[in-house]
Protein backbone atom coordinates (compact mmCIF):
# COMPACT_ATOMS: atom_id res chain seq x y z
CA UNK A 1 88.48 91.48 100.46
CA UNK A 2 88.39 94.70 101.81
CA UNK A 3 85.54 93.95 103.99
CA UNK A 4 86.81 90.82 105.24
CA UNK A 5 90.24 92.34 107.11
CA UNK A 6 88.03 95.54 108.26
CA UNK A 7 85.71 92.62 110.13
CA UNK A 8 88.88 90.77 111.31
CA UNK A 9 90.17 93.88 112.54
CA UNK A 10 87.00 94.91 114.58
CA UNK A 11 86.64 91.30 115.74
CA UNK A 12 89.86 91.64 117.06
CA UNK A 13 89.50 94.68 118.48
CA UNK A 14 86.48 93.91 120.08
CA UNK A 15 88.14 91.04 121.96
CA UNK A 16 91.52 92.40 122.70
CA UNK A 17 90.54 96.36 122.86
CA UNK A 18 92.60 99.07 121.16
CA UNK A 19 96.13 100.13 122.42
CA UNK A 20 96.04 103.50 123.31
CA UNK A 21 92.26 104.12 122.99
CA UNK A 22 90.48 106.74 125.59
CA UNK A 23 88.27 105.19 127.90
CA UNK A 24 84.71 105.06 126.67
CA UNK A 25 82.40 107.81 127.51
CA UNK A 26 79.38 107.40 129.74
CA UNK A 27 76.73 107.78 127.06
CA UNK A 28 79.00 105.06 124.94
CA UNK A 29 78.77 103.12 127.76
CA UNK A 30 75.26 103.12 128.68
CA UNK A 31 74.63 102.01 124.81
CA UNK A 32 76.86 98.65 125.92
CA UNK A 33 78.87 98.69 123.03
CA UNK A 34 82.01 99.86 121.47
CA UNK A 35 82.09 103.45 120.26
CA UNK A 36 85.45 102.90 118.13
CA UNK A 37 84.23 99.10 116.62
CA UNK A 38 80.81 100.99 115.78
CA UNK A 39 82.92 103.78 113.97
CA UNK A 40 84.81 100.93 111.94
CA UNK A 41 81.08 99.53 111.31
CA UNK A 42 79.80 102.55 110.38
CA UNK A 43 82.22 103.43 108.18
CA UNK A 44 82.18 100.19 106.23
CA UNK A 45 78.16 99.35 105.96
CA UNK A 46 76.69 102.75 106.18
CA UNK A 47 78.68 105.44 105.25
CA UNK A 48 77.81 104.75 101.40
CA UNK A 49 74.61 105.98 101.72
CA UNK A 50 74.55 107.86 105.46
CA UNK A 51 77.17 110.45 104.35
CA UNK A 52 78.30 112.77 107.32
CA UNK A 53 77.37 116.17 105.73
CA UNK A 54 73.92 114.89 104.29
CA UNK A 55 72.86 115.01 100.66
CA UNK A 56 73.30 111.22 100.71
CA UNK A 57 70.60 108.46 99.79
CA UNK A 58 70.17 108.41 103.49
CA UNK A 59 70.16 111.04 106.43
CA UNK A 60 73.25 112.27 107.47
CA UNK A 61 73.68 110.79 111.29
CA UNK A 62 75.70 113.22 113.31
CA UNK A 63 73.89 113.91 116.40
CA UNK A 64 71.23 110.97 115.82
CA UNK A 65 71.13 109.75 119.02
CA UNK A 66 68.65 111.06 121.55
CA UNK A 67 66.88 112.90 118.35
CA UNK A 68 63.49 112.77 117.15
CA UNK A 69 62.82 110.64 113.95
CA UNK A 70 62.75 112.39 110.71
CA UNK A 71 63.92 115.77 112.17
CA UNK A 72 66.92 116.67 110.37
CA UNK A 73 65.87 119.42 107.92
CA UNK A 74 66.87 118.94 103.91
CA UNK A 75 65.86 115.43 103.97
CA UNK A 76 63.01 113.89 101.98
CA UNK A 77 62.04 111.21 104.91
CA UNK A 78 59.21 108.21 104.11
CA UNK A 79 55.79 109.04 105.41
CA UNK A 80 55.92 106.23 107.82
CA UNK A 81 59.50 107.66 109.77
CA UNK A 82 57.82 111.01 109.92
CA UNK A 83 54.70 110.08 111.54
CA UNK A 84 56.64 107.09 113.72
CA UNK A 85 57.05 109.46 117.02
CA UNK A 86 60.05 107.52 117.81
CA UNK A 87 62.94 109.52 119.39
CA UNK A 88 66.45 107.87 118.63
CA UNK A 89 67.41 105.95 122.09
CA UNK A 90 69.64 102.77 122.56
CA UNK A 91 66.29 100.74 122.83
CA UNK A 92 64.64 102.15 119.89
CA UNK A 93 67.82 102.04 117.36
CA UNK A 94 68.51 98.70 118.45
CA UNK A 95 65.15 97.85 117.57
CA UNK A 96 65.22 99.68 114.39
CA UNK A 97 68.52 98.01 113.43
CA UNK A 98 67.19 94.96 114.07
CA UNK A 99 64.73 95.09 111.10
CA UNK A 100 63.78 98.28 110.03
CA UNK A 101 60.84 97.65 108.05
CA UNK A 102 58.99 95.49 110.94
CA UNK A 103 60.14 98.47 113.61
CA UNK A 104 58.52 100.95 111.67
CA UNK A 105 56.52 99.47 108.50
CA UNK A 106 56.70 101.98 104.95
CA UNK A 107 60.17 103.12 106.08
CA UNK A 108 62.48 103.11 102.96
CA UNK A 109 65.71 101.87 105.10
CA UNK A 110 66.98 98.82 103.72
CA UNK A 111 69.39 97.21 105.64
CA UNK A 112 69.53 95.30 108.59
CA UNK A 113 72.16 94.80 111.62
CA UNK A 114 71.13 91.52 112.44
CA UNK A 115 74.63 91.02 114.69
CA UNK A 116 73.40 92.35 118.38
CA UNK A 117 77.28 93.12 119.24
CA UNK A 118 77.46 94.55 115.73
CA UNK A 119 74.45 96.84 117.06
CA UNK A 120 75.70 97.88 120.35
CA UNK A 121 78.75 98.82 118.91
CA UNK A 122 76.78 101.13 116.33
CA UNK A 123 74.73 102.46 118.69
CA UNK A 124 77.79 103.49 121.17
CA UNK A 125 79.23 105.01 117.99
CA UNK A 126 76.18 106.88 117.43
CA UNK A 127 75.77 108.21 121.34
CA UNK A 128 79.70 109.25 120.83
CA UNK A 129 78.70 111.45 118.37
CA UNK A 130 76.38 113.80 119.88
């Protein structure tokens, strides 16, 4: 249930805005989505396993965008993310959100964003929080 008014409300934020919100950064703009709806994403699909401070089944994310794959020290990252040379940019996250496994193949992420406005709005979340 819970997951069904957090989608209404970013659906309706997406399509009405957010009273009061600051204007959207450059770098959240240049990702093309929605910094604030990607937060509300974020925070309901990812945050179970991407937790902020690290030590979670997945990398913490702070600071992902713009960084190079597999970099964050105290992580145990899959073979195939280490040796992937990708650097975190819209492109490439979109991509990997997309479908992780055919982006880079033996990487242990999961889950897929298979929304494109879903993505943006992640990916603007992620630029945000450099």
């Amino acid at each position: 249930m819970r997951s069904a008014l957090v989608a209404a409300a970013v659906m309706t934020m997406a399509l009405v805005g957010t009273p009061g919100a600051p204007a959207q950064t450059t770098a959240e703009k240049s990702a093309g989505g929605d910094a604030a709806a990607g937060e509300d994403l974020f925070l309901d699909r990812c945050a179970m396993c991407h937790v902020a401070e690290g030590g979670g089944q997945g990398p913490g994310l702070k600071g992902v965008y713009g960084r190079k794959a597999a970099s964050t020290p105290g992580f145990a990252y899959s073979a195939a993310l280490k040796a992937s040379g990708v650097t975190w940019t819209a492109p490439e996250l979109d991509r990997f959100l997309t479908n992780p496994s055919a982006a880079i193949p033996g990487t242990a992420m999961p889950i897929t964003v298979p929304d494109a406005r879903q993505r943006a709005d992640l990916i603007a979340y992620f630029a945000a929080q450099k």
